[in-house]
Each structure stands twice: as structure tokens, then as C-alpha cells.
Protein backbone atom coordinates (compact mmCIF):
# COMPACT_ATOMS: atom_id res chain seq x y z
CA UNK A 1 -15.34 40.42 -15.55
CA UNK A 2 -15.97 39.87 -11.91
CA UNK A 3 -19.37 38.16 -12.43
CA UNK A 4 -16.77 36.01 -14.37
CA UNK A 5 -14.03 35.20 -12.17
CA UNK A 6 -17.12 34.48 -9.58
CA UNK A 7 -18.66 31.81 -12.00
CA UNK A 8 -14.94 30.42 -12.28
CA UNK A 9 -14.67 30.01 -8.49
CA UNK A 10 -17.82 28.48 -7.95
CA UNK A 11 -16.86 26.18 -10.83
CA UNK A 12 -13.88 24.96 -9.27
CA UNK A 13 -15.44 24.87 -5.78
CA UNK A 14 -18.19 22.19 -7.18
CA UNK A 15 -15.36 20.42 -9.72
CA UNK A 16 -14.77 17.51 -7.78
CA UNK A 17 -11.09 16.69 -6.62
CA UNK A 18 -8.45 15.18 -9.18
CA UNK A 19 -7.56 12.52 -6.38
CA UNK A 20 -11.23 12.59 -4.75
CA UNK A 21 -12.02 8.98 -3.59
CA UNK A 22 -16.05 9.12 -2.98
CA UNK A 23 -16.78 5.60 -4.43
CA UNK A 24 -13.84 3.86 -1.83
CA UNK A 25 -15.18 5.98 0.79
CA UNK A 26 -18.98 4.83 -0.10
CA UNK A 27 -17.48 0.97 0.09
CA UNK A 28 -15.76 1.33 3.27
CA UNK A 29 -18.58 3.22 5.16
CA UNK A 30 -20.91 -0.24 3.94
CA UNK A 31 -18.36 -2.51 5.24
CA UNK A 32 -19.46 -4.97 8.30
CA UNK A 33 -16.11 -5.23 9.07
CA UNK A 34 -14.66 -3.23 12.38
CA UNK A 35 -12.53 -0.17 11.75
CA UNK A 36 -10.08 1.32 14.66
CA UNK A 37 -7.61 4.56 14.94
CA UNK A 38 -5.04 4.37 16.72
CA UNK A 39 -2.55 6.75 18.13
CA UNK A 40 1.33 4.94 17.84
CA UNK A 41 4.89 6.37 19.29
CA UNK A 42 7.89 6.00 17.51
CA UNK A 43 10.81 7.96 18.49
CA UNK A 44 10.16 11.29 20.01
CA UNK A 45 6.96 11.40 18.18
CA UNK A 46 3.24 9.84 17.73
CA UNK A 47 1.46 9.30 14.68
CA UNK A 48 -1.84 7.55 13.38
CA UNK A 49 -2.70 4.04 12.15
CA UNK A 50 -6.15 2.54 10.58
CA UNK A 51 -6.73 -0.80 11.44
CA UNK A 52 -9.67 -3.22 10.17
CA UNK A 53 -10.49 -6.30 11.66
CA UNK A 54 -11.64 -9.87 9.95
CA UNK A 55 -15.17 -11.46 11.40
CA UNK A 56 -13.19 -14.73 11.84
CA UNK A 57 -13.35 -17.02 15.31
CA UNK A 58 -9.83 -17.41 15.89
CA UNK A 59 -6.22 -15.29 15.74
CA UNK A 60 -5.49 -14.49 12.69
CA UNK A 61 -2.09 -13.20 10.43
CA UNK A 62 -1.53 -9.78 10.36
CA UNK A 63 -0.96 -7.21 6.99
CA UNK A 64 0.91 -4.18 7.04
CA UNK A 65 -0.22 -2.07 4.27
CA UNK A 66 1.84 0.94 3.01
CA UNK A 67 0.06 4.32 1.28
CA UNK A 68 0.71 5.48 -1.68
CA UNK A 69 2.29 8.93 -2.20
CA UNK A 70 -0.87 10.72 -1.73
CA UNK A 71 -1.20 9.73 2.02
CA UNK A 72 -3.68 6.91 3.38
CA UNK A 73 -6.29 7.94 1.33
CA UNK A 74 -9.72 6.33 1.09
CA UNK A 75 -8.69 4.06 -1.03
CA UNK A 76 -5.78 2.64 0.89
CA UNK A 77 -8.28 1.89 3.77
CA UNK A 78 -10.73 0.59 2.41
CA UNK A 79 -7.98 -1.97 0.69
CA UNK A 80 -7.23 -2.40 3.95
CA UNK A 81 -10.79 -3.83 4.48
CA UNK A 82 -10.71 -5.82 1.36
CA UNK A 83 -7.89 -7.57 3.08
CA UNK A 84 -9.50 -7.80 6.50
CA UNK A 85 -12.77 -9.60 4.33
CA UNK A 86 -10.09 -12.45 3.42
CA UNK A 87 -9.30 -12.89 7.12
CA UNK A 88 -6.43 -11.19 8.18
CA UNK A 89 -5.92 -7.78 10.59
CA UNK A 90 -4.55 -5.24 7.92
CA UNK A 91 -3.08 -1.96 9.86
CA UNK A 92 -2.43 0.93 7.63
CA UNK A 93 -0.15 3.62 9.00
CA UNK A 94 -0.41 7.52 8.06
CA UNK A 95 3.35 8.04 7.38
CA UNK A 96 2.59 11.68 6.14
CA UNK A 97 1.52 12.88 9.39
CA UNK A 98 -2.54 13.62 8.41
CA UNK A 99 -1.81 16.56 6.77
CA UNK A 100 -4.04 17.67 3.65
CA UNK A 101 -1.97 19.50 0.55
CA UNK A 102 -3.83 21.59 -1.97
CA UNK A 103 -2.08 19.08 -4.46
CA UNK A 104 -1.06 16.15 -5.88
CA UNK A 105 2.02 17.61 -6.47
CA UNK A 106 2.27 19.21 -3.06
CA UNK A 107 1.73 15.51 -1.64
CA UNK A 108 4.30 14.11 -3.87
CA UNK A 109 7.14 16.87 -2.37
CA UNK A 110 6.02 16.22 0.72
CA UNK A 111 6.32 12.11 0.60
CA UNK A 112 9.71 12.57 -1.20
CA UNK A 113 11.36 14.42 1.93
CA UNK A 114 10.25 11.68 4.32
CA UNK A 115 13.15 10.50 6.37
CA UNK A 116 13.56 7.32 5.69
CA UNK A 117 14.88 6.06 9.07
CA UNK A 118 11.78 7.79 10.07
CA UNK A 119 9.66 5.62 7.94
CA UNK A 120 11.10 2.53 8.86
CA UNK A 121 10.83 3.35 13.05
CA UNK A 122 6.92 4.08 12.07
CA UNK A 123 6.62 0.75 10.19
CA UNK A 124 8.37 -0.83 12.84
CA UNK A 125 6.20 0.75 15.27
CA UNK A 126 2.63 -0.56 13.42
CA UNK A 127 4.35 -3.75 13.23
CA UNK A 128 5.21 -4.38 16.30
CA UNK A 129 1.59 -3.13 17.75
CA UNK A 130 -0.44 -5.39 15.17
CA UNK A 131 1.55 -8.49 15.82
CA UNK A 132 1.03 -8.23 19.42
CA UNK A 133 -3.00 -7.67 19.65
CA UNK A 134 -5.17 -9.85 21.48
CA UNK A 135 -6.51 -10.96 18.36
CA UNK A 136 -3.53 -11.35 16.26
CA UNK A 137 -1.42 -15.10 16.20
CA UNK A 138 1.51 -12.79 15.79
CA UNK A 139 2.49 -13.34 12.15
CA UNK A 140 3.20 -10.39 9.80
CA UNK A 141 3.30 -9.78 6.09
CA UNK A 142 3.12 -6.08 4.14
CA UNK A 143 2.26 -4.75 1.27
CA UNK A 144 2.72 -1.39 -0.83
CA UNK A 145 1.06 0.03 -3.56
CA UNK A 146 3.12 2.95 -5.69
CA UNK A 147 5.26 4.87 -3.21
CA UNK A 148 4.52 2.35 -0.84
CA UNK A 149 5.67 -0.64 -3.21
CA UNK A 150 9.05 0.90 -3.01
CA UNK A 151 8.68 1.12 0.48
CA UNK A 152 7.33 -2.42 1.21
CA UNK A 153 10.43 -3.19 -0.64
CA UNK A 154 12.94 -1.51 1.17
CA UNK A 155 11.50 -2.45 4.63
CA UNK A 156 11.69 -6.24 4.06
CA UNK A 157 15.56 -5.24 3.73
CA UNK A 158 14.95 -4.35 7.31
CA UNK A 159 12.56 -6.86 9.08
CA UNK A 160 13.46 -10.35 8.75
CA UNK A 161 10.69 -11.26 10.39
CA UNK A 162 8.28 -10.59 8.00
CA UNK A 163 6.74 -14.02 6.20
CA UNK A 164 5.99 -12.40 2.92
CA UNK A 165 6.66 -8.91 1.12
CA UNK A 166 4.41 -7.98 -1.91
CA UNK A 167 5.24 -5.20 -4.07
CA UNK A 168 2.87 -2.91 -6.12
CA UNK A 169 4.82 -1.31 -8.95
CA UNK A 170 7.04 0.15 -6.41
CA UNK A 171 10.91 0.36 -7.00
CA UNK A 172 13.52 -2.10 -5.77
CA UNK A 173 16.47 -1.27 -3.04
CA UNK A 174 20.31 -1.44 -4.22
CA UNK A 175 21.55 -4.86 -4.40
CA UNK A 176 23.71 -4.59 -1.37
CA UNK A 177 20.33 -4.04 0.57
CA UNK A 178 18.91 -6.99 -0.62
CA UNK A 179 21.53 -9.27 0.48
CA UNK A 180 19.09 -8.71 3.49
CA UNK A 181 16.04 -9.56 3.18
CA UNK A 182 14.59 -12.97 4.63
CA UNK A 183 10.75 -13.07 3.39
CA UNK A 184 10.30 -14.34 -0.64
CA UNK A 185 9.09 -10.96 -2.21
CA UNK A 186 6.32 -10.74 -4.73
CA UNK A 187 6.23 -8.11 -7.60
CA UNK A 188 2.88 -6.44 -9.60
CA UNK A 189 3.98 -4.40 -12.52
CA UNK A 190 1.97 -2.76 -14.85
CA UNK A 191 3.06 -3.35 -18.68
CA UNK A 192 2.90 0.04 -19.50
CA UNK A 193 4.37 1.63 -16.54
CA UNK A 194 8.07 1.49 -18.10
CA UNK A 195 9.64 3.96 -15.42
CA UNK A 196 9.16 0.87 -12.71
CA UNK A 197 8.44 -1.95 -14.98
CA UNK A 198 12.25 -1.41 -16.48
CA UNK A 199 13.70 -2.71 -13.23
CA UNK A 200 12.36 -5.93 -12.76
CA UNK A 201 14.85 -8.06 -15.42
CA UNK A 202 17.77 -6.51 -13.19
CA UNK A 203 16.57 -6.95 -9.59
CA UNK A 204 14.97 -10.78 -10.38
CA UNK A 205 18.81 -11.12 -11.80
CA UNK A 206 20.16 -9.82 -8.48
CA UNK A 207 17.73 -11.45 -6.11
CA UNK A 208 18.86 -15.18 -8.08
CA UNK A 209 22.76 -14.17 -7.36
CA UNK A 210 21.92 -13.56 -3.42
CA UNK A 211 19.70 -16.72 -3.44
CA UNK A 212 16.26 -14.36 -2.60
CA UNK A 213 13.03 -15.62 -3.44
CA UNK A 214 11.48 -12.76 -6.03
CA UNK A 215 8.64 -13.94 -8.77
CA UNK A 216 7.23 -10.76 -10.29
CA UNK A 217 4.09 -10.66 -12.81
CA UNK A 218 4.08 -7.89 -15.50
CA UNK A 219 0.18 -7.35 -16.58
CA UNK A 220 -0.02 -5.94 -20.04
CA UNK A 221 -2.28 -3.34 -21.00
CA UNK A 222 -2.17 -1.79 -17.08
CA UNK A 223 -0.13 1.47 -16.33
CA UNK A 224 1.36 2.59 -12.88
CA UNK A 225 -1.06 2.35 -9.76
CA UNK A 226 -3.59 0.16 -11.69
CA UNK A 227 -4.72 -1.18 -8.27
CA UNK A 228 -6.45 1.81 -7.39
CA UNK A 229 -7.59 2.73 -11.06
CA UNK A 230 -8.78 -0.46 -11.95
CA UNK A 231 -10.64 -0.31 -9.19
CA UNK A 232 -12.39 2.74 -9.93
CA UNK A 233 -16.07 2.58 -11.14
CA UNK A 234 -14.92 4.57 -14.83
CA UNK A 235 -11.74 1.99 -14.92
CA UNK A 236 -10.25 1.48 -18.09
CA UNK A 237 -10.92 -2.50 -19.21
CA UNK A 238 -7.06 -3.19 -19.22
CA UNK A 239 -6.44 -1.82 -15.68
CA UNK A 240 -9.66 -2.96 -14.39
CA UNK A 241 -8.58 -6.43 -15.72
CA UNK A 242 -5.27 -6.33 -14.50
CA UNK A 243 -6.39 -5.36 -11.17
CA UNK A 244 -8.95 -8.21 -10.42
CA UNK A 245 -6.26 -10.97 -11.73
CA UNK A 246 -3.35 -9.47 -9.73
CA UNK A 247 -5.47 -9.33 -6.44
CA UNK A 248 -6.73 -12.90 -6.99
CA UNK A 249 -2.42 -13.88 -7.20
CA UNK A 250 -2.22 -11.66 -3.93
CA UNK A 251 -4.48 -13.41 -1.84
CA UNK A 252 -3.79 -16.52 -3.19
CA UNK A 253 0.13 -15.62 -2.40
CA UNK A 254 -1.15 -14.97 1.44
CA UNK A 255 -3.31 -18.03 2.12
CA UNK A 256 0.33 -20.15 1.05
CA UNK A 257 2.00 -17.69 3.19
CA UNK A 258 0.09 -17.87 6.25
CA UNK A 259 -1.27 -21.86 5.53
């Protein structure tokens, strides 16, 4: 029995993490492209942001690029450098505090109880430090994938400043907080992800009452966070579809943002 329960444990020690990222980690580490931390104060506290840096000759637009509800994962970064490869700074802030959590689960609590006031003084925080490097012309536009969709989402209810807010199968904010929001807002909804997809019909309703620029794309045969599993190297051929077409509309979107 104990020999066993040994062979278990081993098992599970060498069974590689349901949310391990190895192959984005592999891509970023290969990257030309120059990666920074950097320590940012909001409030009474500090936290953490990763920031990677285009090879381009002159300033360039700025992306602010929000986790999903695992944390800034590998995968998030190294997004973060596929952006920065299209020429723009793209600063990705740890809004979970670098914690690890045995769990998905754990991480999903633990992203749920975020303060949202707290989120938005962070993302206010990145902002304002991207927009204002040496290297930056001082023109901002975010992006969320999953939790961070909604989040994108809320937050350009917040910063009118921002010149364009794209929207990974992330949730939309009541319609009284959308009377706010300056910046045309682009959607990318997975066909079968119901639980967010359901929304869109409503809030594109709500967005043409307050006058808001919103033009979402539903791509069929692609569940929820098909950015990151489409861009796995076992993706399914729906997702992995759906994720090279809706990242060809994104950075089409931000070349007629920032033109």
C-alpha cells in the first residue's frame, strides 16, 4: 500500500501542470525582442509589470494588456511580445500580486475578490508609466483576454483617453457605465462559449442607443479563451483557426487605430 501511494506521488510530481505553459515560455525565451520588470506604486502599495519592447527606430503606441484569471502567466507575456513584434510597447501588469495557487480554482477565488477600484488604480498606474517612457509617443490602447476581457471592458468606462479597447470574450459593464466610455470597443467571442457569447446582441443594442462605437466578431467552432488554446501546439483546428483570423482583425484594428 505504501509502495503505492509512493508511485502515486511521484506520478503526480512528474504529471505536468493542468495550466503549465512550457511551449509560450519556450517562444518568449527565443524572442529578440527586449523584456523589462518593473516595480509600479499605486495607492499605498507596489506591484509588478512585464513590459516588451518593439525593434522599431522611432516612438511608438503603447498596449496595455490585461491577464486572464490565472495571473500573467506565460502565455500572457509572451502575447505581450507578439504585440511588441507588430511595433508597439505592450506592458502587462500582475494584478494578482505574484502569488502562485495550488489551483486553477484557487486562482479563480482569488481573481474574483479583487477590488475593483484596486484594479483600476493598478491599470491606471501601468498606464500612466507606459505612456510616458522615453520611447513611447504617448498613445494608449488595451486589451483583455477572459477575465481580463471583462476588465479591458470595464476600464475603458474609466479612461477616456484610451484610443481603442479590444475585448477577448470578456463580459460587458451595465449600460449606465457605458454611457462612459470614449474609445470604439472591439469584441472576440467564441461561438461556443454561450455564457459570454449570450451578451453581445444586448450590449451592441445598448452601445447603438448611447451612440458608442462596438463591432464584435463571433468565431464559430471556438469556445471561451480560444486565444490561448488555439495557440497551443495540440490546438483543436476550430480554435486554432479562430485564433489566427481573430489576431489578424486585432492587429489590423491597431494599425487603423494608431495610423
Amino acid at each position: 500500500m505504501k509502495r503505492v501511494a509512493l508511485l502515486l506521488g511521484l506520478f503526480l510530481l512528474a504529471a505536468p501542470s493542468v495550466s503549465a505553459q512550457d511551449w509560450a515560455k519556450e517562444r518568449l525565451d527565443k524572442s529578440p525582442r527586449h523584456h523589462d520588470w518593473v516595480t509600479l506604486k499605486a495607492g499605498d502599495h507596489t506591484f509588478k509589470a512585464f513590459i516588451a519592447h518593439p525593434e522599431v527606430s522611432k516612438k511608438a503606441p503603447a498596449v496595455l494588456v490585461i491577464h486572464e484569471n490565472m495571473g500573467l502567466m506565460d502565455w500572457v507575456r509572451e502575447t505581450a511580445d507578439e504585440i511588441a513584434s507588430e511595433g508597439y510597447i505592450a506592458i502587462a501588469p500582475d494584478l494578482m500580486g505574484d502569488k502562485t495557487y495550488p489551483s486553477q480554482d484557487d486562482a479563480r477565488k482569488a481573481v474574483a475578490s479583487l477590488d475593483p477600484n484596486v484594479v483600476t488604480d493598478e491599470l491606471n498606474a501601468a498606464a500612466d508609466y507606459v505612456e510616458h517612457l522615453p520611447s513611447a509617443d504617448g498613445k494608449l490602447a488595451v486589451v483583455g483576454f477572459c477575465w481580463g476581457g471583462g476588465q479591458s471592458f470595464r476600464y475603458a468606462t474609466n479612461n477616456p483617453h484610451i484610443k481603442a479597447d479590444f475585448v477577448f470574450y470578456g463580459p460587458p459593464p451595465s449600460k449606465e457605465d457605458l454611457a462612459r466610455i470614449k474609445a470604439p470597443v472591439y469584441g472576440f467571442y467564441g461561438g461556443n462559449d454561450n455564457r459570454i457569447t449570450s451578451t453581445v446582441d444586448t450590449t451592441k443594442q445598448d452601445m447603438e442607443a448611447l451612440h458608442k462605437t462596438y463591432e464584435p466578431q463571433v468565431y464559430p467552432d471556438a469556445g471561451h479563451a480560444f486565444m490561448r488554446k488555439g495557440d497551443a501546439p495540440d490546438a483543436q483546428a476550430g480554435e486554432k483557426a479562430a485564433r489566427e483570423k481573430a489576431w489578424d482583425r486585432f492587429v489590423a484594428l491597431l494599425k487603423k487605430t494608431f495610423k
